[in-house]
C-alpha atoms as a PDB file:
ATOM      1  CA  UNK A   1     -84.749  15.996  47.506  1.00  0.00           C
ATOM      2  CA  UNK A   2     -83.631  12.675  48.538  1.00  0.00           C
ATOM      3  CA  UNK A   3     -83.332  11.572  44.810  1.00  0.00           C
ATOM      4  CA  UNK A   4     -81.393  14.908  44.374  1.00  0.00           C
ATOM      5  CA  UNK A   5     -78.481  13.991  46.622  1.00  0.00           C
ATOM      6  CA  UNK A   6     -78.850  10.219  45.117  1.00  0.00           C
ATOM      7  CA  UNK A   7     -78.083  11.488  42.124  1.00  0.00           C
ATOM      8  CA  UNK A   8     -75.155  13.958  43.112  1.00  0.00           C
ATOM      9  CA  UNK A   9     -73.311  11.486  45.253  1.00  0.00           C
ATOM     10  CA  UNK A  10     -73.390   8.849  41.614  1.00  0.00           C
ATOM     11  CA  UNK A  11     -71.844  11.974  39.911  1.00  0.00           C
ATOM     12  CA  UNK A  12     -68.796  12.588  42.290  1.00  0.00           C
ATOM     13  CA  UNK A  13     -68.321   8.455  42.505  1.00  0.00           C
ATOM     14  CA  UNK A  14     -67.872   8.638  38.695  1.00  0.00           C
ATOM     15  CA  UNK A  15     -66.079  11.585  38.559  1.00  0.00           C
ATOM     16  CA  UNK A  16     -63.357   9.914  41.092  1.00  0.00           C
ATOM     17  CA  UNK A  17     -63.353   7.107  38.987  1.00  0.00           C
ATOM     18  CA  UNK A  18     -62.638   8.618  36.131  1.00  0.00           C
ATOM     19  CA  UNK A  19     -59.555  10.659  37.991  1.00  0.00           C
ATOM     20  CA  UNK A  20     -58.137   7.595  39.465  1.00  0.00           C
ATOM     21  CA  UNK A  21     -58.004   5.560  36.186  1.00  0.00           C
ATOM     22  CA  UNK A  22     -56.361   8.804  33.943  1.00  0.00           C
ATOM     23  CA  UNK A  23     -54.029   9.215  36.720  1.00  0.00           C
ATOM     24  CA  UNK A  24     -53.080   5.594  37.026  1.00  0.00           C
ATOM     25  CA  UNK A  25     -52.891   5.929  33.059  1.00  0.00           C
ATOM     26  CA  UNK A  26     -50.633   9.150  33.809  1.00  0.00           C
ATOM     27  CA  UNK A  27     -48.093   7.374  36.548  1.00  0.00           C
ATOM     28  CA  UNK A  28     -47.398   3.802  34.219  1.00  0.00           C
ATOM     29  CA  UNK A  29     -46.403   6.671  30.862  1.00  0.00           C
ATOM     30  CA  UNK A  30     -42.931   5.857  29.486  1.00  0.00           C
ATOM     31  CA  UNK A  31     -40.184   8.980  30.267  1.00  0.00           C
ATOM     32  CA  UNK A  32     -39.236  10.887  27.242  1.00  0.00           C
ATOM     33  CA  UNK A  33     -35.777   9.351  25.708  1.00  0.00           C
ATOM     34  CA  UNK A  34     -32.789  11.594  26.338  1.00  0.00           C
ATOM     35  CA  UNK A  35     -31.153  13.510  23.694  1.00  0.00           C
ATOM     36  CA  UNK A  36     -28.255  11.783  21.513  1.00  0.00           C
ATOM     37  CA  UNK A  37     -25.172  12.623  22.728  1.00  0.00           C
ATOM     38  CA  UNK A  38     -22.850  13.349  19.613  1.00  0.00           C
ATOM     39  CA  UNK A  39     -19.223  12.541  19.346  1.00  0.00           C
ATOM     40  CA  UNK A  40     -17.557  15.817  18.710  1.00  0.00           C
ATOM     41  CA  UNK A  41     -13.344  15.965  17.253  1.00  0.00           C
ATOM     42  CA  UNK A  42     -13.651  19.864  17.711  1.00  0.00           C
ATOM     43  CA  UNK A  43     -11.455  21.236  20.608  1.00  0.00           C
ATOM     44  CA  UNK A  44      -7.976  21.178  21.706  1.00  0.00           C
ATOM     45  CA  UNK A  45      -5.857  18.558  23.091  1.00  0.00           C
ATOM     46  CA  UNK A  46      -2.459  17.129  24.509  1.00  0.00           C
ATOM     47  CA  UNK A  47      -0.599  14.242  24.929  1.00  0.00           C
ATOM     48  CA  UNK A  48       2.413  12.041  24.889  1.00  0.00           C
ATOM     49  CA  UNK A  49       3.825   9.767  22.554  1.00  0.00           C
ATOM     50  CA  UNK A  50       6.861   6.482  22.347  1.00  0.00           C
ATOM     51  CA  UNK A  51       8.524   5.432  20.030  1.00  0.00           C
ATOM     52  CA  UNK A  52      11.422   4.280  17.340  1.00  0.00           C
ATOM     53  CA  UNK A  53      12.986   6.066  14.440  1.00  0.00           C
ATOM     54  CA  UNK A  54      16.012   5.180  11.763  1.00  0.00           C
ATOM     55  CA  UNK A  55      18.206   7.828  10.754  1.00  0.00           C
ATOM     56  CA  UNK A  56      19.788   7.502   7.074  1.00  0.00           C
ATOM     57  CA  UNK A  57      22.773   9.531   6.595  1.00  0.00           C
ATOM     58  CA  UNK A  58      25.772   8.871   4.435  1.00  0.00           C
ATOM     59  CA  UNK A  59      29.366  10.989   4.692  1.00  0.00           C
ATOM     60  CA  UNK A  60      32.680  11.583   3.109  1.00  0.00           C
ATOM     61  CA  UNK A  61      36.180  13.066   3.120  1.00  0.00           C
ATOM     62  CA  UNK A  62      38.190  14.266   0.286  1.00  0.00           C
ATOM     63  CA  UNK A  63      41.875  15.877   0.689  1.00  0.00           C
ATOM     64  CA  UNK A  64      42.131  19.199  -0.752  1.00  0.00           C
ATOM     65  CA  UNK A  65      44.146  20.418  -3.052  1.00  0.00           C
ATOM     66  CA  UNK A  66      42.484  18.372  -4.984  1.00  0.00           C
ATOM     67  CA  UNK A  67      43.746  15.353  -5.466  1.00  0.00           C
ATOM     68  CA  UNK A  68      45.317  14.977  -2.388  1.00  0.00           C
ATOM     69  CA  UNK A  69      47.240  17.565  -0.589  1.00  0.00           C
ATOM     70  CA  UNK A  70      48.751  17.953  -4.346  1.00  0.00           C
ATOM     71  CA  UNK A  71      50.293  14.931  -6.555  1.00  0.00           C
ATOM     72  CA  UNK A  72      53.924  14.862  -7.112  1.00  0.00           C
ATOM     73  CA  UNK A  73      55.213  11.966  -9.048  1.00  0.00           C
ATOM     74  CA  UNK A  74      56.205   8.772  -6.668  1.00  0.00           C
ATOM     75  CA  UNK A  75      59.808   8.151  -6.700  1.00  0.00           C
ATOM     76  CA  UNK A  76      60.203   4.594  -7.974  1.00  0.00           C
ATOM     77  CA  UNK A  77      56.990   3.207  -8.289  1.00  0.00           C
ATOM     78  CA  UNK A  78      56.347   3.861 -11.807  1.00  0.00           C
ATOM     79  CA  UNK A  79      53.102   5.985 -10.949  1.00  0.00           C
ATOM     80  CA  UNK A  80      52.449   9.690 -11.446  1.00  0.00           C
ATOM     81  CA  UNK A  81      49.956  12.054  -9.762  1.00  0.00           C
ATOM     82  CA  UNK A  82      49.123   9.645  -6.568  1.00  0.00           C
ATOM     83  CA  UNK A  83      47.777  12.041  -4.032  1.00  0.00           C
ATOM     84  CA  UNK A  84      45.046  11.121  -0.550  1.00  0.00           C
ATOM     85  CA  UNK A  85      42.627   9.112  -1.484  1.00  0.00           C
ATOM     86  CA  UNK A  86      38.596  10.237  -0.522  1.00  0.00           C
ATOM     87  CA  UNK A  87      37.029   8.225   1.720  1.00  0.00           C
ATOM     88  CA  UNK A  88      33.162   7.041   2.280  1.00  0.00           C
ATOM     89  CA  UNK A  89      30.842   6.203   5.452  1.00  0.00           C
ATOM     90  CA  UNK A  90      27.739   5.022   6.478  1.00  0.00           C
ATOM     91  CA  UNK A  91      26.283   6.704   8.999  1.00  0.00           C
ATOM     92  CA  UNK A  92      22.580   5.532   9.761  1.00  0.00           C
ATOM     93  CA  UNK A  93      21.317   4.891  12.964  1.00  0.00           C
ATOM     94  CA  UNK A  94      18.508   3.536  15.134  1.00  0.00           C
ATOM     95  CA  UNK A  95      17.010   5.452  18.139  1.00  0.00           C
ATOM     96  CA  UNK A  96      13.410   5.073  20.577  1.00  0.00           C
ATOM     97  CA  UNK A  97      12.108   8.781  21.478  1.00  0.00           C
ATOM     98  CA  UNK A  98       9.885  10.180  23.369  1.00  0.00           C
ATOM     99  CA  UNK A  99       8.145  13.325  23.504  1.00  0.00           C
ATOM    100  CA  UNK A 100       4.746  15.527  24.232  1.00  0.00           C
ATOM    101  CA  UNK A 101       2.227  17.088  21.259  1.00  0.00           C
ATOM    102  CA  UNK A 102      -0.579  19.310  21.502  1.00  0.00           C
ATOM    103  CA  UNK A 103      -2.947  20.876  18.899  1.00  0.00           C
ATOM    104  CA  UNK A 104      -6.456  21.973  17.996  1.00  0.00           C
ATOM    105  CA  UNK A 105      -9.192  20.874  16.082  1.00  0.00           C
ATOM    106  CA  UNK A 106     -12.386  21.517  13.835  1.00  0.00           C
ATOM    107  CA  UNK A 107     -15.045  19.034  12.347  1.00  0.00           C
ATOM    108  CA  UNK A 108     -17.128  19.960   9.581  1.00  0.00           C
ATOM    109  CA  UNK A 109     -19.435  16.904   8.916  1.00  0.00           C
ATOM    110  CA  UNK A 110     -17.030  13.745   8.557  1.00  0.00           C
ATOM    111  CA  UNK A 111     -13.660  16.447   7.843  1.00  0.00           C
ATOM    112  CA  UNK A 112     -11.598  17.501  11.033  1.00  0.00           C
ATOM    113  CA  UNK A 113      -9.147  20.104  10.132  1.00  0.00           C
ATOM    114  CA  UNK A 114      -6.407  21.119  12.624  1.00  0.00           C
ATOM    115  CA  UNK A 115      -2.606  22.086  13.329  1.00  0.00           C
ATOM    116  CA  UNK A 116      -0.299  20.619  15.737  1.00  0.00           C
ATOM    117  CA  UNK A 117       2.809  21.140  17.873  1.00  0.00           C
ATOM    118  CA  UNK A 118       5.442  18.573  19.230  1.00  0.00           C
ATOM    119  CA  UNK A 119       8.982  18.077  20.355  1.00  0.00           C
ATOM    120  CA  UNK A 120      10.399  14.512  20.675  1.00  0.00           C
ATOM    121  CA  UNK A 121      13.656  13.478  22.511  1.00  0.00           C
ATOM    122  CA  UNK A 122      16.178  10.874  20.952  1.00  0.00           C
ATOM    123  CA  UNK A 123      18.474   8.563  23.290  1.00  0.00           C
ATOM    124  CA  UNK A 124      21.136  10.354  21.269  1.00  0.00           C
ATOM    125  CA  UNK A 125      22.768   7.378  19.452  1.00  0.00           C
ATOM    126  CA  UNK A 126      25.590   7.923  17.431  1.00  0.00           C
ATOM    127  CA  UNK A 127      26.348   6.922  13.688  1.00  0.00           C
ATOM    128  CA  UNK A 128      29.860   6.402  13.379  1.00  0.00           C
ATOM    129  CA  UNK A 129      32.023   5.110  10.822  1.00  0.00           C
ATOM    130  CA  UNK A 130      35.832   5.100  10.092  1.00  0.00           C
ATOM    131  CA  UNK A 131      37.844   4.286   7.264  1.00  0.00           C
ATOM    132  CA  UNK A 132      41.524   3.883   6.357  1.00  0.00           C
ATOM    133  CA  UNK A 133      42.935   7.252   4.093  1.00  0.00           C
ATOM    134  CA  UNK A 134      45.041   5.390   1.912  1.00  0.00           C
ATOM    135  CA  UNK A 135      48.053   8.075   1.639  1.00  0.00           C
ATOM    136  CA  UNK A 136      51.408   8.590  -0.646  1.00  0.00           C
ATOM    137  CA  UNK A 137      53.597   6.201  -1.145  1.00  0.00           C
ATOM    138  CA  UNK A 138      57.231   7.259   0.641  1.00  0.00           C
ATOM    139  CA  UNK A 139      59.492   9.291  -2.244  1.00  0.00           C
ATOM    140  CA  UNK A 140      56.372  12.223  -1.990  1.00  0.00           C
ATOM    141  CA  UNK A 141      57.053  15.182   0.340  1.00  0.00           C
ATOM    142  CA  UNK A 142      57.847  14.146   4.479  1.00  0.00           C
ATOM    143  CA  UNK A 143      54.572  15.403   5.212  1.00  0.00           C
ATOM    144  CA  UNK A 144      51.953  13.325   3.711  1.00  0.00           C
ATOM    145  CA  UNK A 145      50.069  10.453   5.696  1.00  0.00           C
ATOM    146  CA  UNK A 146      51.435   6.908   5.370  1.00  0.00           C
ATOM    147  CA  UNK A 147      49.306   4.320   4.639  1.00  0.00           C
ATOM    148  CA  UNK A 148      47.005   2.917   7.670  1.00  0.00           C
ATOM    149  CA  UNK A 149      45.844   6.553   9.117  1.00  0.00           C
ATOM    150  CA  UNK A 150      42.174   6.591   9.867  1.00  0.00           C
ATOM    151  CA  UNK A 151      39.519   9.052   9.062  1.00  0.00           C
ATOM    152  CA  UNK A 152      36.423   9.098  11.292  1.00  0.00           C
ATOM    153  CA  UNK A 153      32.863  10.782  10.854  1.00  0.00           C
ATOM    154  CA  UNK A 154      30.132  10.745  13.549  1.00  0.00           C
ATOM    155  CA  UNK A 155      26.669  12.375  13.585  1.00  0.00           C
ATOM    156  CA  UNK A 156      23.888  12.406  16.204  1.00  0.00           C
ATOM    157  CA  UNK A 157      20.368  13.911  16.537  1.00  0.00           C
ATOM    158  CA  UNK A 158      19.706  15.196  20.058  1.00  0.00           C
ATOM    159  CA  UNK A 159      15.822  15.857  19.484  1.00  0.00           C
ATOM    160  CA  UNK A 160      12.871  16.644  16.975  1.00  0.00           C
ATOM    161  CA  UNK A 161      10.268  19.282  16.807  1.00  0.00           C
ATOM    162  CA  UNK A 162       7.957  20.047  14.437  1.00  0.00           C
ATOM    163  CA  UNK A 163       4.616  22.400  13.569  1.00  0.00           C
ATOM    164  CA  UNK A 164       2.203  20.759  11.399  1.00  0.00           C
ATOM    165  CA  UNK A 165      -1.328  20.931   9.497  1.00  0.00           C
ATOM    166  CA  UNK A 166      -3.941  18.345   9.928  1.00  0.00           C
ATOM    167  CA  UNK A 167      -6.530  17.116   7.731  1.00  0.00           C
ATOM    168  CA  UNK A 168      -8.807  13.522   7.659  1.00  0.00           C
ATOM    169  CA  UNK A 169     -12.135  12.026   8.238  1.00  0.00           C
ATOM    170  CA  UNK A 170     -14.021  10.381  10.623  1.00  0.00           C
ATOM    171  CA  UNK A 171     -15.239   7.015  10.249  1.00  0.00           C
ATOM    172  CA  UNK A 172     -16.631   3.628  11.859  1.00  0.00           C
ATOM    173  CA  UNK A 173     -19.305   3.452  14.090  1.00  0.00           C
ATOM    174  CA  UNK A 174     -20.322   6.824  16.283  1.00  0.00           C
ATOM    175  CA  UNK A 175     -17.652   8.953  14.430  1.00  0.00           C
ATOM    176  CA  UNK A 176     -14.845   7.796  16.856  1.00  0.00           C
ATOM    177  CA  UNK A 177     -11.487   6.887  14.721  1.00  0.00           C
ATOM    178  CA  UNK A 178      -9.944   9.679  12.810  1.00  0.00           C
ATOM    179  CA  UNK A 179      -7.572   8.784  10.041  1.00  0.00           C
ATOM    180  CA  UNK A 180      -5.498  11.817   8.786  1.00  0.00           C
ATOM    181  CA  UNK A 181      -2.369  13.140   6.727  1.00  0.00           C
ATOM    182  CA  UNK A 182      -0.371  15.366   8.180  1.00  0.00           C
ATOM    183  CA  UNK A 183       2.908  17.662   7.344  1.00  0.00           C
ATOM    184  CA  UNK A 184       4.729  20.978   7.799  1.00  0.00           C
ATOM    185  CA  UNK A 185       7.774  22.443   9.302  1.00  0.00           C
ATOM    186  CA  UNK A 186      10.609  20.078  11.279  1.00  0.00           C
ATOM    187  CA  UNK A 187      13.243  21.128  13.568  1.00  0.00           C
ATOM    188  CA  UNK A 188      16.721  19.190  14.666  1.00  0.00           C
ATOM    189  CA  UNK A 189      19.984  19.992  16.547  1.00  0.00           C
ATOM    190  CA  UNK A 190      22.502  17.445  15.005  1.00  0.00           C
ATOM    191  CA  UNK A 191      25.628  16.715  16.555  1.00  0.00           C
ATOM    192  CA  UNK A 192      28.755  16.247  13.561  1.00  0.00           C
ATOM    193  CA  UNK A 193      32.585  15.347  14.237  1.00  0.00           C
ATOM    194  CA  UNK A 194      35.450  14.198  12.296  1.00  0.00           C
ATOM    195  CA  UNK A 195      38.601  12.964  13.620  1.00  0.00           C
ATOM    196  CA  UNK A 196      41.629  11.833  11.868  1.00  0.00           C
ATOM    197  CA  UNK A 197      43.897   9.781  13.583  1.00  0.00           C
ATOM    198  CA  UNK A 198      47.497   8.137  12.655  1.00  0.00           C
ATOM    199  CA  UNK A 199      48.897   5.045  13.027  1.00  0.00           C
ATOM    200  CA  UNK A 200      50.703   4.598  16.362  1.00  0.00           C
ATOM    201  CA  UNK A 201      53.076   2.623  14.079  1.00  0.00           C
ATOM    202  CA  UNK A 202      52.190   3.628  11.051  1.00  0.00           C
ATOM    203  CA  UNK A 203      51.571   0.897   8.687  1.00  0.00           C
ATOM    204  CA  UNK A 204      53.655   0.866   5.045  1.00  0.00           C
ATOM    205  CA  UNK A 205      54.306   0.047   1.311  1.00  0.00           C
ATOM    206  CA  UNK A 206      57.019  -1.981   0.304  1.00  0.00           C
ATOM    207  CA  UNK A 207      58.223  -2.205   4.025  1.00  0.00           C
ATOM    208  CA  UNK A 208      58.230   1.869   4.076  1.00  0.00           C
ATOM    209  CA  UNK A 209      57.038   3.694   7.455  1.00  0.00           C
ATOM    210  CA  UNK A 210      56.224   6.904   8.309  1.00  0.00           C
ATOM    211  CA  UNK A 211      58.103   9.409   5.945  1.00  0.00           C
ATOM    212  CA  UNK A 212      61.104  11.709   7.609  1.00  0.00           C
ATOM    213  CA  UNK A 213      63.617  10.768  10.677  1.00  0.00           C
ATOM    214  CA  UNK A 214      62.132  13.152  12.859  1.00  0.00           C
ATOM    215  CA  UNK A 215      58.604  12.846  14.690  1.00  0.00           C
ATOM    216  CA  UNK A 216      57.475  15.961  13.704  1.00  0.00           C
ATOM    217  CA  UNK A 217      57.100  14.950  10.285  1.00  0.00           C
ATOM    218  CA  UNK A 218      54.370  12.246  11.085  1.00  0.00           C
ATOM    219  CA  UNK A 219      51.136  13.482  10.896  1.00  0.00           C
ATOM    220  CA  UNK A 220      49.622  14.595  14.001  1.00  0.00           C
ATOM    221  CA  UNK A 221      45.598  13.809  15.441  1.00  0.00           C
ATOM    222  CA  UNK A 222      43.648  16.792  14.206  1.00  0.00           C
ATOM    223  CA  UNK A 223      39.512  17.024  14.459  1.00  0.00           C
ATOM    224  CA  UNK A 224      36.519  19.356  13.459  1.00  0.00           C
ATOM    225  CA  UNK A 225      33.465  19.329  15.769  1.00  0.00           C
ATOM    226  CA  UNK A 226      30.664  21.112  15.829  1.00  0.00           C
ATOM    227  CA  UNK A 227      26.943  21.171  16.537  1.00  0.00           C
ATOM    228  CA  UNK A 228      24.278  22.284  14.195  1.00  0.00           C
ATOM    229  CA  UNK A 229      20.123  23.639  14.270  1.00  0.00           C
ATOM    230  CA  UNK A 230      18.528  22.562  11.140  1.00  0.00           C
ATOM    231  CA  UNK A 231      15.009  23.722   9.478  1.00  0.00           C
ATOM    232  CA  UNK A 232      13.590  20.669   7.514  1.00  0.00           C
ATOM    233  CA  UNK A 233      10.100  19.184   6.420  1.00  0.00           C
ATOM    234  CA  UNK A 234       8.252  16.481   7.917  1.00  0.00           C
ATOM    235  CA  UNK A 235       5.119  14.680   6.405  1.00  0.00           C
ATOM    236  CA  UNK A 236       2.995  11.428   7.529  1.00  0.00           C
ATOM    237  CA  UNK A 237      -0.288   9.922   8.117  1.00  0.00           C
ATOM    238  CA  UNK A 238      -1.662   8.582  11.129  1.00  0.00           C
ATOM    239  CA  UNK A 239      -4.806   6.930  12.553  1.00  0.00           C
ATOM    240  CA  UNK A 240      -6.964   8.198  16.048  1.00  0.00           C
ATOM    241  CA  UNK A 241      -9.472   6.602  18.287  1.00  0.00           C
ATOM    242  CA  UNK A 242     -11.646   8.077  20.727  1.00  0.00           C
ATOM    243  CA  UNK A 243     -11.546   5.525  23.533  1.00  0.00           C
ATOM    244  CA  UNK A 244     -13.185   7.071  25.906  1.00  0.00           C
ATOM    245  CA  UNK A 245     -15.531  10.798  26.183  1.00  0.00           C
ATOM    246  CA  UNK A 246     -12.236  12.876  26.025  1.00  0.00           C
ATOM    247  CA  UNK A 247      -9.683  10.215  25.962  1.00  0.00           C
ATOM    248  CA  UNK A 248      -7.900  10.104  22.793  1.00  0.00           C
ATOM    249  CA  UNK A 249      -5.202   7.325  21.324  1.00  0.00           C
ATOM    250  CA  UNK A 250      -2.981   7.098  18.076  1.00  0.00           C
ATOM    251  CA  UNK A 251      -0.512   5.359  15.669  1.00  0.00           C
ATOM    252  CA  UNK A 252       0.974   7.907  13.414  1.00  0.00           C
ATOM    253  CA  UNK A 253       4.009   7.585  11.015  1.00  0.00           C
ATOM    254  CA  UNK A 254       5.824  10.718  10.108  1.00  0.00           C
ATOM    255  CA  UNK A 255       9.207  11.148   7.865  1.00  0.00           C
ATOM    256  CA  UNK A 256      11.577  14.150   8.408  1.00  0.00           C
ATOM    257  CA  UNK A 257      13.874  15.772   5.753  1.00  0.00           C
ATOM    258  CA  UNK A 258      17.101  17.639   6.647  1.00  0.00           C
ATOM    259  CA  UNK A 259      19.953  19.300   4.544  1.00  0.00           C
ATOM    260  CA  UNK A 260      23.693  17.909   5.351  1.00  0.00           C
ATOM    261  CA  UNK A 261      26.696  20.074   6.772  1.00  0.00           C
ATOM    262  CA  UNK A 262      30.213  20.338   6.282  1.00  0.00           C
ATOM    263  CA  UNK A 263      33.321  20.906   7.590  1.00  0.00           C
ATOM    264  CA  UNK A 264      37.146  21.361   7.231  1.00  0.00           C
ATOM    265  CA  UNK A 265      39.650  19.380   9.003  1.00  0.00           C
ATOM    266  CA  UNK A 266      43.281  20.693   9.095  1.00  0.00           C
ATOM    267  CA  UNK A 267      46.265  18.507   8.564  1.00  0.00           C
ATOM    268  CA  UNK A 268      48.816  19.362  11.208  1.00  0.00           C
ATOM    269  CA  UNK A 269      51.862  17.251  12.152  1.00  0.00           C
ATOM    270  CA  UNK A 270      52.643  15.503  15.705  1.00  0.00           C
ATOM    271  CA  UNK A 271      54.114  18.781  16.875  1.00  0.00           C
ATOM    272  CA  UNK A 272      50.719  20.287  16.243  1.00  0.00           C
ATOM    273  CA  UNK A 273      52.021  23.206  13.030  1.00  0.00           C
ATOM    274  CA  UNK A 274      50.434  23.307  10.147  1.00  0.00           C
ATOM    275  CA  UNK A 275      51.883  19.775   7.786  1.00  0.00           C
ATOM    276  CA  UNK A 276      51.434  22.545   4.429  1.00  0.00           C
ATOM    277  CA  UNK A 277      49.759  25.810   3.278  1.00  0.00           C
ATOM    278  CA  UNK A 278      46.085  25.498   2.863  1.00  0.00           C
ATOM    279  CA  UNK A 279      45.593  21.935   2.858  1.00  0.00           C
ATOM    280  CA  UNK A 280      43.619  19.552   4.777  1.00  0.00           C
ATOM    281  CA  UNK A 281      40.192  17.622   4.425  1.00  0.00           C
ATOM    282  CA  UNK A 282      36.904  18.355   3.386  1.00  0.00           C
ATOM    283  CA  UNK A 283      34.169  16.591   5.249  1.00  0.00           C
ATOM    284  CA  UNK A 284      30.871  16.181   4.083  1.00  0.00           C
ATOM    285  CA  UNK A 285      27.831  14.654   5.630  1.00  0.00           C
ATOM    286  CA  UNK A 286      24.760  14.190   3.531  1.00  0.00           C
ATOM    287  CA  UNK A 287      21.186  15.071   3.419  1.00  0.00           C
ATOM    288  CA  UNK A 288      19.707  13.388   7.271  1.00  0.00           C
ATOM    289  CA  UNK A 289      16.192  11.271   6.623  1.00  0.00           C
ATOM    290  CA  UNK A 290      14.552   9.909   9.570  1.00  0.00           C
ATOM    291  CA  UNK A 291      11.544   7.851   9.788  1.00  0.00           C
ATOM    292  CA  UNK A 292       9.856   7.849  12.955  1.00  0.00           C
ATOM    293  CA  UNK A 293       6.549   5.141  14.020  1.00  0.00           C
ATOM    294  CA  UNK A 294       5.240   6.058  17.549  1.00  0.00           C
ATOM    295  CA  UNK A 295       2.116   5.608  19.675  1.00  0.00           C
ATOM    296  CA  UNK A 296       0.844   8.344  21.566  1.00  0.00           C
ATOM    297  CA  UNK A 297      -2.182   9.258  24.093  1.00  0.00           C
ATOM    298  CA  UNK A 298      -4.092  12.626  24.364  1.00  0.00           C
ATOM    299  CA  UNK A 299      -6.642  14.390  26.383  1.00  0.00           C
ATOM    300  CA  UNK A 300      -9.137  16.008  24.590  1.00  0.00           C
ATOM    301  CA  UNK A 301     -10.648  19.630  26.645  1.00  0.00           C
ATOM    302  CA  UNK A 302     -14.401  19.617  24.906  1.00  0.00           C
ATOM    303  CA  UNK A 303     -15.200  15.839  23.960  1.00  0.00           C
ATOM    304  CA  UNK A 304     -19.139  14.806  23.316  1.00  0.00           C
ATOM    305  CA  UNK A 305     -21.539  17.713  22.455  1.00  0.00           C
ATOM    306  CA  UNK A 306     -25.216  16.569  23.544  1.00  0.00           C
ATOM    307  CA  UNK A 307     -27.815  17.525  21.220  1.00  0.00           C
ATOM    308  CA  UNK A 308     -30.427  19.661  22.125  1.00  0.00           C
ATOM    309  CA  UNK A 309     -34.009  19.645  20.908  1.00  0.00           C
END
């Protein structure tokens, strides 16, 4: 009996043994890692950008009827068919703007594909030029411009919009810059005016002045105006980082094409009636290309995925 219980009691003394040391195996186990968490471009986002942009634009004037308001010989100056010379301006311009963009995105493997939305404000600078409309010489009819009259053409851009595709690729380390082309449809309200003006003493040839002996034969200030939406195209690249979870920043260069516009500005003389039937100038102001760079931050709804197992 006695060796019995002897031998029952060295049973449970090994058995507790053999607990302690599995659980004090048990309690010293390394965790499980935690699952990868995977940088993710798919979701939607928006932001706000800086930035600078040059506008190229180049203009003219021509009198009509062609060449000038018609050309009657000049009376003692040997030369026939003078009319109102066409004038040229340069009417580029450089602007900072501003604006907000939004958009969505999907990744498949290293490709994000996505569209985008923005509208940018300019600071509204103008292009202006003006140049002197060499007129007739005096012997042509009372009502033509003497020399030293000015012609004027202005043109601003009051903002930008656009709606664009996206495509690029993530590379670098954890997927987290995005370089990308991008292009599509532009928008623009442009601003155009043209404004002759004569000479408060008008200059001459040959010690001539302004044609006639009575005011009302001098030509009179006379201007077109008007303002103008335009549909375009816009196309650029640009390059994204992923600075933080759902923090997104960007350079991105984009180049907008618009058509030109023209307009008609009457000749009229210092009493305000017409100077003659059906003539006056044609302005023109060429195709508008702007190239914008600007830097821009974004919030990113979605961000990371984490992987699960």
């Amino acid at each position: 009996m006695k060796a019995a219980l002897k031998s029952a009691i060295a049973s449970s003394m090994i058995i507790a043994s053999v607990g302690s040391t599995y659980a004090a195996d048990m309690a010293v186990k390394a965790p499980p890692l935690p699952p990868p968490v995977v940088v993710s471009w798919t979701g939607c986002y928006i932001g706000g950008d800086v930035g600078w942009y040059h506008a190229h634009q180049n203009g003219d004037t021509s009198a009509f009827p062609s060449p000038g308001f018609g050309a009657p010989a000049i009376n003692g100056a040997g030369i026939a068919g003078y009319g109102v010379l066409p004038t040229s301006h340069g009417l580029s311009r450089d602007s900072v703007l501003g604006g907000g963009y939004g958009g969505c995105n999907w990744q498949q493997n290293k490709w994000v594909f996505g569209f985008e939305g923005d509208i940018t404000w300019t600071d509204n600078k103008t292009g202006s030029d003006a140049q002197t409309v060499v007129g007739s010489f005096t012997g042509q009819p009372a009502n033509f411009p003497p020399l030293g009259t000015n012609m004027q053409l202005n043109s601003s851009t009051q903002w930008l919009a656009s709606l664009r595709g996206r495509v690029g690729m993530v590379v670098g380390a954890g997927d987290n810059v995005l370089l990308y082309g991008t292009g599509g449809v532009a928008f623009t309200d442009t601003k155009y005016s043209a404004v002759f003006t004569p000479s408060t003493n008008p200059a001459s040839l040959f010690g001539f002045g302004c044609p006639g002996a009575a005011a009302t034969t001098c030509f009179g200030t006379s201007a077109v105006a008007f303002s103008r939406n335009q549909v375009g195209w816009v196309a650029g690249a640009g390059v994204e980082w992923r600075v933080a979870p759902q923090w997104l920043v960007r350079v991105e260069y984009l180049h907008y094409g618009f058509d030109g516009a023209s307009g008609i500005v009457p000749a009229v003389l210092a009493n305000g009636a017409a100077a003659c039937a059906g003539c006056g100038w044609r302005a023109n102001w060429g195709n508008l290309d702007i190239d914008s760079v600007r830097v821009g931050a974004a919030y990113q709804f979605g961000g990371p995925v984490v992987a699960k197992y």
